[in-house]
N, C-alpha and C. Protein backbone atom coordinates (compact mmCIF):
# COMPACT_ATOMS: atom_id res chain seq x y z
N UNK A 1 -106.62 -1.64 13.04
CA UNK A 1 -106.25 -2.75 13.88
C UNK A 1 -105.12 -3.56 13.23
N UNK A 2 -105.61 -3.78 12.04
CA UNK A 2 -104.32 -4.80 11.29
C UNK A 2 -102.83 -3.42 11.31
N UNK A 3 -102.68 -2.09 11.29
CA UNK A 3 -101.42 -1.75 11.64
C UNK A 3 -100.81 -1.67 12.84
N UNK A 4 -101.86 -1.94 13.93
CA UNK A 4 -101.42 -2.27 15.15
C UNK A 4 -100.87 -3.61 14.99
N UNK A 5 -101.22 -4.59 14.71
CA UNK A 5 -100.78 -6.13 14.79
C UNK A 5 -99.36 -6.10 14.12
N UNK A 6 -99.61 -5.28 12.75
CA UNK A 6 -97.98 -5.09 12.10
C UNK A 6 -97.28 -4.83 12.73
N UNK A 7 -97.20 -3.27 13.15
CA UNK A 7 -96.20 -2.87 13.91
C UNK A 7 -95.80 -4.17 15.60
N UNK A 8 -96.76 -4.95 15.86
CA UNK A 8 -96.07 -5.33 16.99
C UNK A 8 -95.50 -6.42 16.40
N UNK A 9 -95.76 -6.94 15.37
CA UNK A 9 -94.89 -8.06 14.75
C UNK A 9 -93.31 -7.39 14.40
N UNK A 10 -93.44 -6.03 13.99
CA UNK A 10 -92.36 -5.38 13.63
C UNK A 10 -91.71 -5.68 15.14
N UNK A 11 -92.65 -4.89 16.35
CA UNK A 11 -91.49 -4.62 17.78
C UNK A 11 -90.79 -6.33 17.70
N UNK A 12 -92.02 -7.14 17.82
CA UNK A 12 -91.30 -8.09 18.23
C UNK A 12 -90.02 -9.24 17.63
N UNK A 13 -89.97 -8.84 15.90
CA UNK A 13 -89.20 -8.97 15.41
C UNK A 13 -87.41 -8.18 15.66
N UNK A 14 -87.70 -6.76 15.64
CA UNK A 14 -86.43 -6.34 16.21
C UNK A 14 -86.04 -6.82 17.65
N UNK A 15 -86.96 -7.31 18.66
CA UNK A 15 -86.80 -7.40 20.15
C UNK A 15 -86.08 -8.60 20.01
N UNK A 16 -86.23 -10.10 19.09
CA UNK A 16 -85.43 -11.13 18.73
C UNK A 16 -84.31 -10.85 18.27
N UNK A 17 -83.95 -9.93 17.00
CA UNK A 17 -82.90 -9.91 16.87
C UNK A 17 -81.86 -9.16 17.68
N UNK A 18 -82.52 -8.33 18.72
CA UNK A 18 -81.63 -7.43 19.48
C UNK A 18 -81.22 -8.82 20.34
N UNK A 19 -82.05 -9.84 20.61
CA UNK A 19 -81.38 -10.85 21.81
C UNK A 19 -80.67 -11.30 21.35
N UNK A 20 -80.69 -12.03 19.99
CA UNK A 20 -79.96 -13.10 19.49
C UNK A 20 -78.55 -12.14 19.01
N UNK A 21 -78.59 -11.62 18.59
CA UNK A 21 -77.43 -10.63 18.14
C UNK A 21 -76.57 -9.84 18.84
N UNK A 22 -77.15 -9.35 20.15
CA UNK A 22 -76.59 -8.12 21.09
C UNK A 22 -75.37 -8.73 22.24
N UNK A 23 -75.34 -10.45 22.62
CA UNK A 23 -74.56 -10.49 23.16
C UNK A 23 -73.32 -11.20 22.28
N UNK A 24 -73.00 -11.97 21.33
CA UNK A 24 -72.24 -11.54 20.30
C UNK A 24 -71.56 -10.93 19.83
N UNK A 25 -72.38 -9.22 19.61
CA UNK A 25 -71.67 -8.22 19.29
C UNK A 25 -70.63 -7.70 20.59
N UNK A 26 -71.70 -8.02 21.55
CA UNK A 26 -70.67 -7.53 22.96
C UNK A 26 -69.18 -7.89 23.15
N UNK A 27 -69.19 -9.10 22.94
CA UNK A 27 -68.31 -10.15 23.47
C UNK A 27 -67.16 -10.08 22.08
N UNK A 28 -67.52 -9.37 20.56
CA UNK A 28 -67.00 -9.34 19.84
C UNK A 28 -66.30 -7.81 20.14
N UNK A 29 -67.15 -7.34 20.87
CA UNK A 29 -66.46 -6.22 21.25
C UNK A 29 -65.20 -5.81 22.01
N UNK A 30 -65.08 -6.93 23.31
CA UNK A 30 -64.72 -7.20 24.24
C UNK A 30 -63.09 -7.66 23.76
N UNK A 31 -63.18 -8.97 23.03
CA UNK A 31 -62.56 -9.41 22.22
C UNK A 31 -61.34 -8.41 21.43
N UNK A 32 -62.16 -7.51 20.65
CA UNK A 32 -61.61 -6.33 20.00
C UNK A 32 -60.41 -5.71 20.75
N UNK A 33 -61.05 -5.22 22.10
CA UNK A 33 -60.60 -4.48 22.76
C UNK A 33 -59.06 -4.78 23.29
N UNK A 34 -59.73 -6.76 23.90
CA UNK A 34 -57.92 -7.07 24.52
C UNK A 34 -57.02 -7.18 23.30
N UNK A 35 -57.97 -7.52 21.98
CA UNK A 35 -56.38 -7.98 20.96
C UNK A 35 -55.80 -6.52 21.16
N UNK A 36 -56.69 -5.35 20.66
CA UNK A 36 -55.95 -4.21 20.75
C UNK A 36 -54.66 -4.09 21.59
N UNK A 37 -55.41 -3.82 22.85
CA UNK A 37 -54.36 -3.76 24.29
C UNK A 37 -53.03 -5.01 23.88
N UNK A 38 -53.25 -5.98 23.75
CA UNK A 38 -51.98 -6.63 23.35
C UNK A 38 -51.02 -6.73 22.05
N UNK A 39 -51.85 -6.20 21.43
CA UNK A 39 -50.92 -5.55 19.57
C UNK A 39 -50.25 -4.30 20.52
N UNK A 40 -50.39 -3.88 21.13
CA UNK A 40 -49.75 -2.71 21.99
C UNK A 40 -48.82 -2.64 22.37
N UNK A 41 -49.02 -4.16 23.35
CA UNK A 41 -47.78 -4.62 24.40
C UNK A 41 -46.70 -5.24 23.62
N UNK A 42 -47.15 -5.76 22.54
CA UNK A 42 -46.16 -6.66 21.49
C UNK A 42 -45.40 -5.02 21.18
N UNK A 43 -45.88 -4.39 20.80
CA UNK A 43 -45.02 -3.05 20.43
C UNK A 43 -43.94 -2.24 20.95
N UNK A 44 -44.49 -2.63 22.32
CA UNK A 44 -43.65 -2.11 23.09
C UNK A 44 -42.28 -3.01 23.59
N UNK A 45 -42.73 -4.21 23.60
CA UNK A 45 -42.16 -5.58 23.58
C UNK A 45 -40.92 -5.41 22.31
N UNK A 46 -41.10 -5.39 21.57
CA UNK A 46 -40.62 -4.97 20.35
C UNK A 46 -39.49 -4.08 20.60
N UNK A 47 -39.81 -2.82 20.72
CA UNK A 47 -39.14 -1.86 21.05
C UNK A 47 -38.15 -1.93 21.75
N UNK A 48 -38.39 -2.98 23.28
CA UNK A 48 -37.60 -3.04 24.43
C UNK A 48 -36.52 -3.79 23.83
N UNK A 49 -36.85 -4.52 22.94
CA UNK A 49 -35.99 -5.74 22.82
C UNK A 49 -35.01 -5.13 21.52
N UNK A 50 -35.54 -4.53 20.68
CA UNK A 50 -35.01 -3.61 20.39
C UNK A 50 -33.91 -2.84 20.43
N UNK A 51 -33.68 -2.21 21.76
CA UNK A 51 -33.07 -1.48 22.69
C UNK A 51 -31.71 -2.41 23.18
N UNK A 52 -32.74 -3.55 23.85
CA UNK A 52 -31.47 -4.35 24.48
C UNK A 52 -30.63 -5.11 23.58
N UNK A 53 -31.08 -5.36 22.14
CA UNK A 53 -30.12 -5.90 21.15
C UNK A 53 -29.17 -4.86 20.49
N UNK A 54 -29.31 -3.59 20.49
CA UNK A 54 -28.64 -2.54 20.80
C UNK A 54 -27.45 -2.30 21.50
N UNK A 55 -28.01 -2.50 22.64
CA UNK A 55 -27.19 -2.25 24.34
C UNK A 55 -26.43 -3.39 23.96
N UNK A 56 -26.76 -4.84 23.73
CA UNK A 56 -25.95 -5.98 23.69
C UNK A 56 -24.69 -6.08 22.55
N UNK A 57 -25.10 -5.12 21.54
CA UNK A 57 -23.93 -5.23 20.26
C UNK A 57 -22.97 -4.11 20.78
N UNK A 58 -23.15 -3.45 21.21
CA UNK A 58 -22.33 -1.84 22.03
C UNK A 58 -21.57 -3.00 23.11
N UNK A 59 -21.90 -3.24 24.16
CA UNK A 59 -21.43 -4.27 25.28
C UNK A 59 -20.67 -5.27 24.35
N UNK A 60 -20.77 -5.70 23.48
CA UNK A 60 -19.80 -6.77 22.75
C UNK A 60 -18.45 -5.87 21.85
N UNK A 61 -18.89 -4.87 21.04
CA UNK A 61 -18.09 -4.64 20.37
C UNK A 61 -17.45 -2.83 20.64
N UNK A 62 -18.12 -1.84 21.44
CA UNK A 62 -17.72 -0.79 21.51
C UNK A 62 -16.92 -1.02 23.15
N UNK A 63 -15.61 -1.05 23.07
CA UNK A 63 -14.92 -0.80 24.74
C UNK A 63 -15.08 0.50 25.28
N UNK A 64 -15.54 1.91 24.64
CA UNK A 64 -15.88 2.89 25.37
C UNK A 64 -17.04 2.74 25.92
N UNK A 65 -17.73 2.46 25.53
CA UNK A 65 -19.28 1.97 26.23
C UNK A 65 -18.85 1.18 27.04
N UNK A 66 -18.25 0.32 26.90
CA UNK A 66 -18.19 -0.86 27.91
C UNK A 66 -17.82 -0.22 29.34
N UNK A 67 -16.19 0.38 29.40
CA UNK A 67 -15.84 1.27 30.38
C UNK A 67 -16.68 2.63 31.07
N UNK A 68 -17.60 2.77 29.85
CA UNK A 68 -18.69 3.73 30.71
C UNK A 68 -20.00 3.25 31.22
N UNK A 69 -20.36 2.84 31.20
CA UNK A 69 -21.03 1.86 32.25
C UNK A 69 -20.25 0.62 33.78
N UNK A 70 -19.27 0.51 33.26
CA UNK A 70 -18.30 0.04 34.02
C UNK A 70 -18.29 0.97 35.46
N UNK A 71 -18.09 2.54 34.54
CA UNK A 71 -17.44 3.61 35.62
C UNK A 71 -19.02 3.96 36.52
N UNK A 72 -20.25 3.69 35.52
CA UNK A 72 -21.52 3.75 36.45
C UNK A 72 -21.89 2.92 37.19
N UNK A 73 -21.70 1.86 37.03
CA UNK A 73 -22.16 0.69 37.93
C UNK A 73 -21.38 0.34 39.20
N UNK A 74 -19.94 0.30 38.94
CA UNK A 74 -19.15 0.58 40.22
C UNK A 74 -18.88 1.50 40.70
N UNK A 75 -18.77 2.47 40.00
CA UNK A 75 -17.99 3.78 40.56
C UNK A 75 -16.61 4.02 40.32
N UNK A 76 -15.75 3.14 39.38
CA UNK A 76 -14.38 2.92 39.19
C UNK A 76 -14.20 4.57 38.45
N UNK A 77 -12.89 4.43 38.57
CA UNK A 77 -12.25 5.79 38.07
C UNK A 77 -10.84 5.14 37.88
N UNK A 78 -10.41 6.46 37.06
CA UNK A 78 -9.18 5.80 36.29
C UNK A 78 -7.81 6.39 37.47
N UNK A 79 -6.71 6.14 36.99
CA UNK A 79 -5.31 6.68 37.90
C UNK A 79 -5.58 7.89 38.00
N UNK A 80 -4.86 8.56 38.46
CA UNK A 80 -4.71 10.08 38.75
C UNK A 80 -6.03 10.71 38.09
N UNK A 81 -7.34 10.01 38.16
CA UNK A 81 -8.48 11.15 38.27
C UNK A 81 -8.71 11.39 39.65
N UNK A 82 -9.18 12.47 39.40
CA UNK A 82 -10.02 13.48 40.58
C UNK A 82 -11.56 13.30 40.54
N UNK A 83 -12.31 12.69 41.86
CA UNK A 83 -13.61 12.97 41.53
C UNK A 83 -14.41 14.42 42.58
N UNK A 84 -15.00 14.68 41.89
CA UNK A 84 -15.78 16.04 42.52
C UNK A 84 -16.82 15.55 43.23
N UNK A 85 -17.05 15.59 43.88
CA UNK A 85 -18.49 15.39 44.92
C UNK A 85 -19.21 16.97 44.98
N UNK A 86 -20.71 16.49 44.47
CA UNK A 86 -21.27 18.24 44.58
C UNK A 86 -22.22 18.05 45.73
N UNK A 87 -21.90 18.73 46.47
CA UNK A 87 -22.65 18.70 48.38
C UNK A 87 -23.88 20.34 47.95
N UNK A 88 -24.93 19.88 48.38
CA UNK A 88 -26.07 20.65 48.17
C UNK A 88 -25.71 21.69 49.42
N UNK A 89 -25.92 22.85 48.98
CA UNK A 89 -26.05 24.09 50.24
C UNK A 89 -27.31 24.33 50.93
N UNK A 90 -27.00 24.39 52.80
CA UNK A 90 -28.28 24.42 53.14
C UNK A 90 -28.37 26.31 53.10
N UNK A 91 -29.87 26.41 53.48
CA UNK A 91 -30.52 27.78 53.52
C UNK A 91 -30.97 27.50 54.33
């Protein structure tokens, strides 16, 4: 009888700490999860910006870049070029 009484002092000891402890851990979990997801986005954040401080020193100091994007964004072409148009064939 007295290891019956133990053991339920045992259940009911783990059954407290599973309450007091289990939503905590959850929420520490939870927690975990968004910093993750946003150490992520900073990375990528990073990267982009990255890129565009890149793109921005090329745009300031390279004029071939400059004129080639120039020629993409408008469509400009220089004197006496020729542009090709490629027309898809039907079947």
């Amino acid at each position: 009888m007295a290891k019956k009484i133990n053991r339920t002092k045992i259940y009911l000891v783990i059954s407290i700490l599973i309450v007091i402890f289990l939503p905590p851990f959850a929420k520490y979990q939870e927690l975990h999860y968004k910093n993750k997801k946003l150490e992520e986005r900073i990375n990528s954040l990073k990267e982009e910006n990255r890129q565009l401080a890149e793109e921005k020193r090329r745009l300031e100091t390279d004029i071939t870049y400059i004129e080639k994007k120039a020629r993409e964004k408008m469509g400009v072409v220089r004197k006496d070029e020729i542009v090709l148009k490629e027309v898809p064939q039907k079947k």
